[in-house]
PDB file of N, CA and C in Angstrom:
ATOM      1  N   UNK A   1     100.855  99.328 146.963  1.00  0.00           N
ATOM      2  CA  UNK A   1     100.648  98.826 145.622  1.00  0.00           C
ATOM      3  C   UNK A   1     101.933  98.943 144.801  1.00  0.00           C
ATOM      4  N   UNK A   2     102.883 100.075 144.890  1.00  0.00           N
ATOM      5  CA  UNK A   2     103.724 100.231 143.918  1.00  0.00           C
ATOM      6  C   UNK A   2     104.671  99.203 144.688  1.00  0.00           C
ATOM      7  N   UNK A   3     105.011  99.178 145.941  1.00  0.00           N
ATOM      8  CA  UNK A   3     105.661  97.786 146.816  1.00  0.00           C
ATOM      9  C   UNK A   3     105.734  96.927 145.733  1.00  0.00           C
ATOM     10  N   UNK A   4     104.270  96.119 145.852  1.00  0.00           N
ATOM     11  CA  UNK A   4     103.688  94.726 145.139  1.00  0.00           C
ATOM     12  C   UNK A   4     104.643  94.910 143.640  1.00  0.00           C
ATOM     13  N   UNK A   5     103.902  96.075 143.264  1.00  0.00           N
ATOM     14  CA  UNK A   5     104.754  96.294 141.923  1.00  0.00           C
ATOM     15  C   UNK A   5     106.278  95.969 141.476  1.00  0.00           C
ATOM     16  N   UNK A   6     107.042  96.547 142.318  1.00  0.00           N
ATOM     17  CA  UNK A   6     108.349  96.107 142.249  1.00  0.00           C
ATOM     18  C   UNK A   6     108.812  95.127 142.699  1.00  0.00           C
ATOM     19  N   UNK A   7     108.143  94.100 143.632  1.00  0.00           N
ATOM     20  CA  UNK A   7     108.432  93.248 144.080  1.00  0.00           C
ATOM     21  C   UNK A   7     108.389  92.272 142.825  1.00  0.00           C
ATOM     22  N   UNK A   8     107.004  91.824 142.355  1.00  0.00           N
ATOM     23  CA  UNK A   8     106.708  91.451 141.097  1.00  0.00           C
ATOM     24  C   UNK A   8     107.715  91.347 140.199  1.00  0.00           C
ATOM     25  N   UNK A   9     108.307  92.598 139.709  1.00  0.00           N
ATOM     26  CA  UNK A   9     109.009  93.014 138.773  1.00  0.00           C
ATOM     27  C   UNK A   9     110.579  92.233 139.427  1.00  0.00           C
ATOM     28  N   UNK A  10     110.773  92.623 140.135  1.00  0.00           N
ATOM     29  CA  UNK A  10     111.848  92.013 140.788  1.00  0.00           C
ATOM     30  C   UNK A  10     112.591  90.484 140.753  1.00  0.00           C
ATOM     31  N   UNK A  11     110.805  89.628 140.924  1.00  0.00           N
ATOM     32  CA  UNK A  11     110.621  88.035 140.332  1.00  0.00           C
ATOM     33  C   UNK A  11     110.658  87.600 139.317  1.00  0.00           C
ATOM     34  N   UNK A  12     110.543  89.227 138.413  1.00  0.00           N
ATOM     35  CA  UNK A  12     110.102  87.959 136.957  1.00  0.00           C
ATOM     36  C   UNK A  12     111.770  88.309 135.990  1.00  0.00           C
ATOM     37  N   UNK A  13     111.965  86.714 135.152  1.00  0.00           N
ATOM     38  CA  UNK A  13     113.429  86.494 134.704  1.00  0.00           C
ATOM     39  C   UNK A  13     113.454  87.167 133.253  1.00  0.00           C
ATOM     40  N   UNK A  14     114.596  87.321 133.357  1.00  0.00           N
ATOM     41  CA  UNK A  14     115.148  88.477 132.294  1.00  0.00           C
ATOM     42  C   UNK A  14     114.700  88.068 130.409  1.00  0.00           C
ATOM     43  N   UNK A  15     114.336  86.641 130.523  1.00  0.00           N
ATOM     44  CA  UNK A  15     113.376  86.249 129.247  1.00  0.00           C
ATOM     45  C   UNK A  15     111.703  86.791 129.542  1.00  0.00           C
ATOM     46  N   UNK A  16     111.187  86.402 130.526  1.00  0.00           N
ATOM     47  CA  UNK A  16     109.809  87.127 130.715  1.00  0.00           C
ATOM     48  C   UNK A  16     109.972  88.964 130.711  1.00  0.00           C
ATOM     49  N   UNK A  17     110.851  89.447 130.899  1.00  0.00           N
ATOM     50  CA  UNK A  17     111.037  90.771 130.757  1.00  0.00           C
ATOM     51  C   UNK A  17     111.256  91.651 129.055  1.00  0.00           C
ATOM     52  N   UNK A  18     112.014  90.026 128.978  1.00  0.00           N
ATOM     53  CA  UNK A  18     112.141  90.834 127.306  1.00  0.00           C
ATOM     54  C   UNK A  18     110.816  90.608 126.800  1.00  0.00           C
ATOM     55  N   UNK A  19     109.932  89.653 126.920  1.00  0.00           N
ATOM     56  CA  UNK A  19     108.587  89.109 126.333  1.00  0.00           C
ATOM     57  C   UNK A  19     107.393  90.435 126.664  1.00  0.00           C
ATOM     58  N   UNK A  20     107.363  91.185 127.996  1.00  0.00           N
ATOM     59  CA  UNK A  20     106.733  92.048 128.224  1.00  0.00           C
ATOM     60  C   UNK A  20     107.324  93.219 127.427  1.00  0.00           C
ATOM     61  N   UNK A  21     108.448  93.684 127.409  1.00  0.00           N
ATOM     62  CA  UNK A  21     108.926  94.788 126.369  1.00  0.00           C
ATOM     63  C   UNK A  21     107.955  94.388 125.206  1.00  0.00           C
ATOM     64  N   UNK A  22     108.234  92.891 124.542  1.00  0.00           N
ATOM     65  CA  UNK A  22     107.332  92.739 123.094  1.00  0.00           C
ATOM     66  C   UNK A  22     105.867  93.023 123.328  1.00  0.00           C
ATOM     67  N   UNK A  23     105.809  92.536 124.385  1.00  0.00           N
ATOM     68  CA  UNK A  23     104.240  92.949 124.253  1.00  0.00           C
ATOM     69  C   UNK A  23     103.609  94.646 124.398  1.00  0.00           C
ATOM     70  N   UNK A  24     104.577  95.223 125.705  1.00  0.00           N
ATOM     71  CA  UNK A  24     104.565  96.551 125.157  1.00  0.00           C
ATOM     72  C   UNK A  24     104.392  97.534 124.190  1.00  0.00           C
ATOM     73  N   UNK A  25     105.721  96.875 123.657  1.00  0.00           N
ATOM     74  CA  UNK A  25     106.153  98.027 121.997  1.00  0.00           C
ATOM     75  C   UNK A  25     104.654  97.526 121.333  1.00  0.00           C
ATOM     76  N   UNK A  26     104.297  96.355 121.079  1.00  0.00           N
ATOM     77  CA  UNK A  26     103.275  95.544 120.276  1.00  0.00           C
ATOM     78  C   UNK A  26     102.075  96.503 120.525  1.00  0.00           C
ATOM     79  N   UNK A  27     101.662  96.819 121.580  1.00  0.00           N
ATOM     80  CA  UNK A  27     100.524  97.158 122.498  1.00  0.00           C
ATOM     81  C   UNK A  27     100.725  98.589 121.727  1.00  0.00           C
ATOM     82  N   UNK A  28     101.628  99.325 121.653  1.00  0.00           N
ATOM     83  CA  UNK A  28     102.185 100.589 121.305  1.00  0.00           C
ATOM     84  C   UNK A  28     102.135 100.867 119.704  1.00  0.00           C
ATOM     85  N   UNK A  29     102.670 100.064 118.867  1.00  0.00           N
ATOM     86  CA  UNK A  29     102.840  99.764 117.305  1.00  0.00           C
ATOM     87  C   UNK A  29     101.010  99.449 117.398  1.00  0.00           C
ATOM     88  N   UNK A  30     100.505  98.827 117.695  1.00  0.00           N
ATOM     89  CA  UNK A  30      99.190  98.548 117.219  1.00  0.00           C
ATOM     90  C   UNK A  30      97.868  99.784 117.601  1.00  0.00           C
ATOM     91  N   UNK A  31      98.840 100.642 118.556  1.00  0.00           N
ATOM     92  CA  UNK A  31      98.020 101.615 119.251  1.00  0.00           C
ATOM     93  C   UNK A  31      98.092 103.021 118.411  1.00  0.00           C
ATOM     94  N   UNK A  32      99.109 103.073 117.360  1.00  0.00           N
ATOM     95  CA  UNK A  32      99.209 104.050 116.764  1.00  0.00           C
ATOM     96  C   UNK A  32      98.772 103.991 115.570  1.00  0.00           C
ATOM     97  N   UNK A  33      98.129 102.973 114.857  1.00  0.00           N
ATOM     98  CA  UNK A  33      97.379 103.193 113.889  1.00  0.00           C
ATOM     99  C   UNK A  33      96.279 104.193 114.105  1.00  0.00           C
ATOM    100  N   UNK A  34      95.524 104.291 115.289  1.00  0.00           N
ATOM    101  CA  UNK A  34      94.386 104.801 115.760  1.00  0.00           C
ATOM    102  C   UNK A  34      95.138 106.618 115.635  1.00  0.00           C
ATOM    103  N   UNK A  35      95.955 106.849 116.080  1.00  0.00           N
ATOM    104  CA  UNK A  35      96.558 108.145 116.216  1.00  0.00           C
ATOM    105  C   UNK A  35      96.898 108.684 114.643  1.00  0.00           C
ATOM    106  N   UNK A  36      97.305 108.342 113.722  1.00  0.00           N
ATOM    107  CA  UNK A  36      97.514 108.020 112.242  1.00  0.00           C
ATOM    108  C   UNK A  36      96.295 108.485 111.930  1.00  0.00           C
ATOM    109  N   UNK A  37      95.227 107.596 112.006  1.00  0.00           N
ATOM    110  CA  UNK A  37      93.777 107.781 111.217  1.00  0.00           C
ATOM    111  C   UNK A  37      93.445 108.602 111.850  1.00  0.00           C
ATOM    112  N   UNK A  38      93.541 109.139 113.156  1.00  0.00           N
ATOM    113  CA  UNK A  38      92.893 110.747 113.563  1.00  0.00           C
ATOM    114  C   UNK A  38      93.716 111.747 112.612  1.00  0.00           C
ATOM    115  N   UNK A  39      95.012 111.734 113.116  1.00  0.00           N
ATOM    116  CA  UNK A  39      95.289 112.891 112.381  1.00  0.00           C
ATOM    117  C   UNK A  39      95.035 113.119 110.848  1.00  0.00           C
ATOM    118  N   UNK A  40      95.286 111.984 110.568  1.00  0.00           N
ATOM    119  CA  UNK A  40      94.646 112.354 108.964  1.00  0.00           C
ATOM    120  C   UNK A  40      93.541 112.537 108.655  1.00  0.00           C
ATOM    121  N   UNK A  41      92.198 111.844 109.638  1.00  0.00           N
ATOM    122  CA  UNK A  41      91.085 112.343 109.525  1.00  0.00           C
ATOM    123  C   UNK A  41      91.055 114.372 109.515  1.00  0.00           C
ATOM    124  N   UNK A  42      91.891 114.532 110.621  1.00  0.00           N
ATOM    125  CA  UNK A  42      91.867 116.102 111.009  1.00  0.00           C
ATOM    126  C   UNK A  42      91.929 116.763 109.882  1.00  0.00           C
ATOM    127  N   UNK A  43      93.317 116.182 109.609  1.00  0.00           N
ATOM    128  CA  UNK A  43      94.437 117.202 107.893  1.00  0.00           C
ATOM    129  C   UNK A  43      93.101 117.183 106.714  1.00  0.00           C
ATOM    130  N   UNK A  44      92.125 115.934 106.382  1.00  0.00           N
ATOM    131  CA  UNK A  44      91.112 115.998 105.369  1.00  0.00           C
ATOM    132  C   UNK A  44      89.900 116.462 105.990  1.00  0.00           C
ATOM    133  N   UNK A  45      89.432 116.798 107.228  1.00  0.00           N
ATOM    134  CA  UNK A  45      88.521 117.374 107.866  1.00  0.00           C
ATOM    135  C   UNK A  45      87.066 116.380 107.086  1.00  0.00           C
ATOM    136  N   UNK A  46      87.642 114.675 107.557  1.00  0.00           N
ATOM    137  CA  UNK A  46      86.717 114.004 107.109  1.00  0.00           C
ATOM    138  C   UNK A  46      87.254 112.656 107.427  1.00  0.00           C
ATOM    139  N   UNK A  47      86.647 111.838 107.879  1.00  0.00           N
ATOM    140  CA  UNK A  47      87.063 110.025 108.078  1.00  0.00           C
ATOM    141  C   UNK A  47      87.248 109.363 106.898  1.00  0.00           C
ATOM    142  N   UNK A  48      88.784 109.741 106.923  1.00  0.00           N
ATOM    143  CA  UNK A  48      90.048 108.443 106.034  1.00  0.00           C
ATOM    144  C   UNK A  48      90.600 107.172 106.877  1.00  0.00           C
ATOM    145  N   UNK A  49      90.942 106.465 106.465  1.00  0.00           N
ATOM    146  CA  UNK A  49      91.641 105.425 106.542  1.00  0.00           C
ATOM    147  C   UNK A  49      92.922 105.420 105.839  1.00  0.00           C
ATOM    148  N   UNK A  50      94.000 106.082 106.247  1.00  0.00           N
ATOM    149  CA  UNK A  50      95.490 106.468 105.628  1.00  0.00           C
ATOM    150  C   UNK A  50      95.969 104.582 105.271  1.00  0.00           C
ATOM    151  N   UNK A  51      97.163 104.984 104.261  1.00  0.00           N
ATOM    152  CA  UNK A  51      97.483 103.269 103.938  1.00  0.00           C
ATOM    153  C   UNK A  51      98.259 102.831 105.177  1.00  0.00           C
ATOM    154  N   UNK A  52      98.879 103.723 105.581  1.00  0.00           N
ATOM    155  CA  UNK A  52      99.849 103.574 107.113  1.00  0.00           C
ATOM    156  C   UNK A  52      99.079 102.568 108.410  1.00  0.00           C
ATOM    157  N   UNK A  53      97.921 103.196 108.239  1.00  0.00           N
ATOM    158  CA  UNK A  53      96.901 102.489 109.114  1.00  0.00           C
ATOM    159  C   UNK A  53      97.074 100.833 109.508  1.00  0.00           C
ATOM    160  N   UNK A  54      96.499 100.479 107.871  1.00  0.00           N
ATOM    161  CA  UNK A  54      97.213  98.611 107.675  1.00  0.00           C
ATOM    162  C   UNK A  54      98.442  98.747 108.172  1.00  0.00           C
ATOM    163  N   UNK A  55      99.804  98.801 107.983  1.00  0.00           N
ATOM    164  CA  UNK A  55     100.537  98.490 108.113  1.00  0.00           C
ATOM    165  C   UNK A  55     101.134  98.497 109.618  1.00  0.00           C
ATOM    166  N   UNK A  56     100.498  99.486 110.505  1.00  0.00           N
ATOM    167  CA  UNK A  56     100.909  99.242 111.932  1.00  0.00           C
ATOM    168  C   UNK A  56      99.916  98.310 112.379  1.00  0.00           C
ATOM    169  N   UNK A  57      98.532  98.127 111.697  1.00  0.00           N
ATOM    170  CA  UNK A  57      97.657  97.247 112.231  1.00  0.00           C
ATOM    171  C   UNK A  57      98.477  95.934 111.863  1.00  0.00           C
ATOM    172  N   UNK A  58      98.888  95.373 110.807  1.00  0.00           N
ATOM    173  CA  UNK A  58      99.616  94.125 110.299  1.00  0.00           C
ATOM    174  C   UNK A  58     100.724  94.178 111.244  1.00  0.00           C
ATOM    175  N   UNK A  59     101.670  95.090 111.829  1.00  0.00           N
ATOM    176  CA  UNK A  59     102.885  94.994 112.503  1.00  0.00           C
ATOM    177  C   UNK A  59     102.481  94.497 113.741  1.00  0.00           C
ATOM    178  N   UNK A  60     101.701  95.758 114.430  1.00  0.00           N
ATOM    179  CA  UNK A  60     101.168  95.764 116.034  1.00  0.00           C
ATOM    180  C   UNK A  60     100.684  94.354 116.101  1.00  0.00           C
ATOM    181  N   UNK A  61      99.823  93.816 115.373  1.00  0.00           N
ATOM    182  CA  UNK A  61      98.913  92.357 115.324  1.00  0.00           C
ATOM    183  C   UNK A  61      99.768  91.157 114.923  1.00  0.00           C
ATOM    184  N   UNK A  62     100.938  91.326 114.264  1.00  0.00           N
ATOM    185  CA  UNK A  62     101.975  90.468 114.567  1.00  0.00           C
ATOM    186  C   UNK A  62     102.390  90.153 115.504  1.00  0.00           C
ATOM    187  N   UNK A  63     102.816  91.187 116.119  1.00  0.00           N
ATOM    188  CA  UNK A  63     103.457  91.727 117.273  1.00  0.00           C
ATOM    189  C   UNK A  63     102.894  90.615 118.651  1.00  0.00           C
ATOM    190  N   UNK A  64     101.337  91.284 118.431  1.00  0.00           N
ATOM    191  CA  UNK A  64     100.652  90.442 119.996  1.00  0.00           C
ATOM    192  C   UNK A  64     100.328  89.031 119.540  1.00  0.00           C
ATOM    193  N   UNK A  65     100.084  88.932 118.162  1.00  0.00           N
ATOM    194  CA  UNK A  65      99.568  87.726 117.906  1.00  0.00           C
ATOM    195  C   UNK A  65     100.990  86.573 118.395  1.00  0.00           C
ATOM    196  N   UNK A  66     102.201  86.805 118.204  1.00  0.00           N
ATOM    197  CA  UNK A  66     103.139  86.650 118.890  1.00  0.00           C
ATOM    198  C   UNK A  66     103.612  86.440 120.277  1.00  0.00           C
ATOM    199  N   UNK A  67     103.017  87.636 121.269  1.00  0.00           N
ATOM    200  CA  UNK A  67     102.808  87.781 122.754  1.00  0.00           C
ATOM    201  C   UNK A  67     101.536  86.826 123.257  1.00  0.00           C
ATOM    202  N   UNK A  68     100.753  86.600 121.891  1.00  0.00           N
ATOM    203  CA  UNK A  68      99.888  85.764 122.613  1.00  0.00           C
ATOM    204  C   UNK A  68     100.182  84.121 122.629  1.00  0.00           C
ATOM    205  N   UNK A  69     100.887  83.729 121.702  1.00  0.00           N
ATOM    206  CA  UNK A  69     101.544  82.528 121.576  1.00  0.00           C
ATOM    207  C   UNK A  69     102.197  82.338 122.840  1.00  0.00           C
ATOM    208  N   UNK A  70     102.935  83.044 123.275  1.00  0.00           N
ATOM    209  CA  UNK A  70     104.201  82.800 124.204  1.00  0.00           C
ATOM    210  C   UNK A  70     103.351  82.893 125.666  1.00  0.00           C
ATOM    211  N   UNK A  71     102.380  83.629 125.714  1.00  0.00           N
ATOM    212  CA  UNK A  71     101.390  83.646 126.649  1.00  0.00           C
ATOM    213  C   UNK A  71     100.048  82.261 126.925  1.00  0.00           C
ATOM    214  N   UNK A  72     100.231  81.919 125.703  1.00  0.00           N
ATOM    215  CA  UNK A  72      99.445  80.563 125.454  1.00  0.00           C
ATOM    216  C   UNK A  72      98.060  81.264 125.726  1.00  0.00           C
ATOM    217  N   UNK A  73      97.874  82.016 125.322  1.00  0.00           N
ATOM    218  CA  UNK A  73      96.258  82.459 125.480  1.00  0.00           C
ATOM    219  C   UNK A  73      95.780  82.306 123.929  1.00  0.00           C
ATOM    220  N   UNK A  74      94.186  81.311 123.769  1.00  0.00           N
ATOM    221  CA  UNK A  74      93.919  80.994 122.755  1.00  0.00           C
ATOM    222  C   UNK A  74      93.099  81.678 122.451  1.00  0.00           C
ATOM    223  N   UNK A  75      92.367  82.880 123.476  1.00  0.00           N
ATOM    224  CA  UNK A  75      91.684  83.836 123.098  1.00  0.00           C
ATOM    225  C   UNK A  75      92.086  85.374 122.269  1.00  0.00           C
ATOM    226  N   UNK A  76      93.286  85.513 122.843  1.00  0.00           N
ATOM    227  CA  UNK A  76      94.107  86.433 122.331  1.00  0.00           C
ATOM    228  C   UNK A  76      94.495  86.217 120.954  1.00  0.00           C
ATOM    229  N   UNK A  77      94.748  84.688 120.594  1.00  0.00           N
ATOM    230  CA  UNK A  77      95.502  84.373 119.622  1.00  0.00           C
ATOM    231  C   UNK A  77      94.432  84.425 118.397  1.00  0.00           C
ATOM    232  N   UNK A  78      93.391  83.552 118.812  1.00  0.00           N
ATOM    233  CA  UNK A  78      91.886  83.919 118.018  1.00  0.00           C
ATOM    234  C   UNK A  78      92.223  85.740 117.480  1.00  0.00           C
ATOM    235  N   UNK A  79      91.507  85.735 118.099  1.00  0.00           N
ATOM    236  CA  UNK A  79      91.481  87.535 118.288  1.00  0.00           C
ATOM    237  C   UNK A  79      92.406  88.509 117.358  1.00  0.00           C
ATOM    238  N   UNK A  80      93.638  88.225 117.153  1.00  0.00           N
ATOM    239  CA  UNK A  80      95.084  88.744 116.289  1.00  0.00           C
ATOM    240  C   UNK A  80      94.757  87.968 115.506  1.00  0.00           C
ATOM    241  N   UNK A  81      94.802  86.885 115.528  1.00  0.00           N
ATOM    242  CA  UNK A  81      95.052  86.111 114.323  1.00  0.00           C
ATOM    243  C   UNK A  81      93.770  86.398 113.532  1.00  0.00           C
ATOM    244  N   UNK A  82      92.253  86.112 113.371  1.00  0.00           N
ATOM    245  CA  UNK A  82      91.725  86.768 112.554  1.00  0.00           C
ATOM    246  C   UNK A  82      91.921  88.379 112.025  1.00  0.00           C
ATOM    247  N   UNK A  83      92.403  89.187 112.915  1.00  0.00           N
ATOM    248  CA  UNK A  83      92.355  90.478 112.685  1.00  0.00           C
ATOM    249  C   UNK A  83      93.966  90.687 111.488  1.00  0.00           C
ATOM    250  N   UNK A  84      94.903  89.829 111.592  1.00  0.00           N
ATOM    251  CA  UNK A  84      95.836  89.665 110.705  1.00  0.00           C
ATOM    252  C   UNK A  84      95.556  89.410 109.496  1.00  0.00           C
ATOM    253  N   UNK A  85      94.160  88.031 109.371  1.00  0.00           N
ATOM    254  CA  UNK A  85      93.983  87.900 107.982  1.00  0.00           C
ATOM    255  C   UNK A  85      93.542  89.355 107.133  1.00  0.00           C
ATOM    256  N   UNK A  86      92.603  89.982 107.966  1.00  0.00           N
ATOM    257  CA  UNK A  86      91.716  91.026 107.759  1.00  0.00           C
ATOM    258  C   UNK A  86      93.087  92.507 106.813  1.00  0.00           C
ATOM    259  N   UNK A  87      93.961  93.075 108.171  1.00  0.00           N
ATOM    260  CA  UNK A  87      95.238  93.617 107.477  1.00  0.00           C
ATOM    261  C   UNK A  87      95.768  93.181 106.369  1.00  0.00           C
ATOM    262  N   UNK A  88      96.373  92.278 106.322  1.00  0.00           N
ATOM    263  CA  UNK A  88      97.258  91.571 105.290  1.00  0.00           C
ATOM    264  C   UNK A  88      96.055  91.435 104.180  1.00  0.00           C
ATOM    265  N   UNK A  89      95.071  91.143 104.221  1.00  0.00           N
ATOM    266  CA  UNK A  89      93.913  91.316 102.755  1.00  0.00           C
ATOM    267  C   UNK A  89      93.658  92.968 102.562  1.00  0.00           C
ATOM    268  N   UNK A  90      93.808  93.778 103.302  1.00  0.00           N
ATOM    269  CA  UNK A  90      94.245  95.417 102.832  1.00  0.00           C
ATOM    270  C   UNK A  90      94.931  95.432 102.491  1.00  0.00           C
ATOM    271  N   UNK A  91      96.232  95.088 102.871  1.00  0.00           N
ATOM    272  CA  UNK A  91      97.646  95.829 101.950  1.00  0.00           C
ATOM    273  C   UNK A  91      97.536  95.018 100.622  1.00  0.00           C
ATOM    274  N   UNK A  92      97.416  93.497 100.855  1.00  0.00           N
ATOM    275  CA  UNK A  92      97.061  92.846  99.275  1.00  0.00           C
ATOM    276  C   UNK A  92      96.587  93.924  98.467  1.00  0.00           C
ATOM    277  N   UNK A  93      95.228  94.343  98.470  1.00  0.00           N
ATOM    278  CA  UNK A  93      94.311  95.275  97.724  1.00  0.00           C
ATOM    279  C   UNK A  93      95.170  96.489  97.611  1.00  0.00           C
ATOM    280  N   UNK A  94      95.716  97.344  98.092  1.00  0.00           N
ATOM    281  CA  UNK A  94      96.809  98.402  98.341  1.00  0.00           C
ATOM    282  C   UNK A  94      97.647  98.064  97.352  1.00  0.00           C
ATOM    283  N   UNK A  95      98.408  96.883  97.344  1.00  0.00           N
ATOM    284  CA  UNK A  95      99.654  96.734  96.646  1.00  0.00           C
ATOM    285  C   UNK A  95      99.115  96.179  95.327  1.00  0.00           C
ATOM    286  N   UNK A  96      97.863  95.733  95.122  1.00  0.00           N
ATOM    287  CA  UNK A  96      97.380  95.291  93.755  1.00  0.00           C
ATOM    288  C   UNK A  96      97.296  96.561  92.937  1.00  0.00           C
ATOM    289  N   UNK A  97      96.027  97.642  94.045  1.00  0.00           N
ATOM    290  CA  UNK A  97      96.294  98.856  93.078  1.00  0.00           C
ATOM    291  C   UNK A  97      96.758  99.862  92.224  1.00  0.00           C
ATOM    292  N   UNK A  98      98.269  99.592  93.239  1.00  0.00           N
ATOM    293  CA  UNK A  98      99.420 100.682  92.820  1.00  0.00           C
ATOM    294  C   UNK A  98     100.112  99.158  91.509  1.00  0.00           C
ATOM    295  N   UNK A  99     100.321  98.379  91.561  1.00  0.00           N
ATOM    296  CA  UNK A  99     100.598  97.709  90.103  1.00  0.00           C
ATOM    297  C   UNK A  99      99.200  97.887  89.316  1.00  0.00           C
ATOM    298  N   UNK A 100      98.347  97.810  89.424  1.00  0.00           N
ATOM    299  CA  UNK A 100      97.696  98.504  88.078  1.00  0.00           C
ATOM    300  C   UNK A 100      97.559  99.914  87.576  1.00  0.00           C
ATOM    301  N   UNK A 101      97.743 100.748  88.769  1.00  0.00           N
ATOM    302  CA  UNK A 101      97.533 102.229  88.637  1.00  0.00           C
ATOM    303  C   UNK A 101      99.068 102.000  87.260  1.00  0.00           C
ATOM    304  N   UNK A 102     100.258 101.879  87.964  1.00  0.00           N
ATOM    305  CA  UNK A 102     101.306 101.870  87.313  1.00  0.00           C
ATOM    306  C   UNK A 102     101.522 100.956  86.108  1.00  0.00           C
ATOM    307  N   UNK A 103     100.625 100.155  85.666  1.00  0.00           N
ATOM    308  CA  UNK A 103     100.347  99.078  84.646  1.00  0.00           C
ATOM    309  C   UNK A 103      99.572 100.495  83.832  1.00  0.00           C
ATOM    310  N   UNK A 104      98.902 101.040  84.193  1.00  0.00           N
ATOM    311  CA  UNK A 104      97.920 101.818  83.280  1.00  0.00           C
ATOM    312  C   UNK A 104      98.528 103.453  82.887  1.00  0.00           C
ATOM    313  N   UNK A 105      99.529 103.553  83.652  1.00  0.00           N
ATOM    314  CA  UNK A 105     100.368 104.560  83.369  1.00  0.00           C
ATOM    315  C   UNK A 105     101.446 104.587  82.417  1.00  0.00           C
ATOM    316  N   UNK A 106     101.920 103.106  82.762  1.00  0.00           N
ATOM    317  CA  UNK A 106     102.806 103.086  81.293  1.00  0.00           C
ATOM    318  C   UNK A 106     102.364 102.172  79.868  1.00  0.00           C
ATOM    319  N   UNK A 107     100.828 102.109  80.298  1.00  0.00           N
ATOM    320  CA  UNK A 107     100.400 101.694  79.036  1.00  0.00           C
ATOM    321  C   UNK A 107      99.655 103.090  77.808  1.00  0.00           C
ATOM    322  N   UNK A 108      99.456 104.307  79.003  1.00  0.00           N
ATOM    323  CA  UNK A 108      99.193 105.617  78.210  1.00  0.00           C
ATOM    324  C   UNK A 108      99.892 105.615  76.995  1.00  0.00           C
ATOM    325  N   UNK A 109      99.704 106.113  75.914  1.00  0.00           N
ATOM    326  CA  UNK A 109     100.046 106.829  74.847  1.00  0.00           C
ATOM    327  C   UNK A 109     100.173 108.197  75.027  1.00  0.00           C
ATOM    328  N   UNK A 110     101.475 108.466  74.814  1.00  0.00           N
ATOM    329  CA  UNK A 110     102.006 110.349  74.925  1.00  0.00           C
ATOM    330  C   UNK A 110     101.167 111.192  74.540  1.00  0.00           C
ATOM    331  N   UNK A 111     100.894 112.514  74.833  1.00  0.00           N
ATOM    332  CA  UNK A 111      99.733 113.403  74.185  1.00  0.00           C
ATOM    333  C   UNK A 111     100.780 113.711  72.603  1.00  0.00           C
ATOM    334  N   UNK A 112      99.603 114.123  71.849  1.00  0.00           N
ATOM    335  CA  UNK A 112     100.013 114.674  70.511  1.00  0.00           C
ATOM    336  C   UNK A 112     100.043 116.182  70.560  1.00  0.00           C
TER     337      UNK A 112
END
């Protein structure tokens, strides 16, 4: 089996090699959101959703939604590509909040 393996590897051209690295790292960046939301679940000793979360989910899901193009798989691409709209409408909401949090901070009046 590991034969087959390197043989394989052996055939495929140095553009399909860089394309598997992307899909790798991708596979990897999208795999660590999950590691993120544990540990922070741990640190609050309760199920959070850290903001970090979106943002490797939006990267990682770039990432394959990308690997899946170049792969021509329309199932894959389905698949990322809704899950992209889904990310990218979190960080929207994320980045709306912190301009109003900060809209409402410098609209305070100083204590007397």
């Amino acid at each position: 089996m590991l034969a087959d393996l390197a043989q394989w590897w052996a055939r495929q051209s140095s553009g399909e090699l860089i394309w598997l690295g992307i899909g790798f790292a991708a596979q990897l960046m999208f795999s660590m959101r999950f590691i993120i939301q544990w540990v922070a679940s741990e640190k609050a000793r309760r199920s959070i959703v850290p903001e970090t979360f979106w943002y490797f989910s939006f990267v990682g899901g770039a990432m394959l939604f990308a690997y899946a193009i170049y792969r021509r798989d329309p199932v894959f691409m389905l698949g990322q590509g809704m899950g992209l709209m889904i990310y990218a409408r979190n960080i929207h909401f994320i980045w709306r909040t912190k301009r109003e949090d900060e809209a409402a901070k410098s609209t305070k009046l100083p204590a007397e």
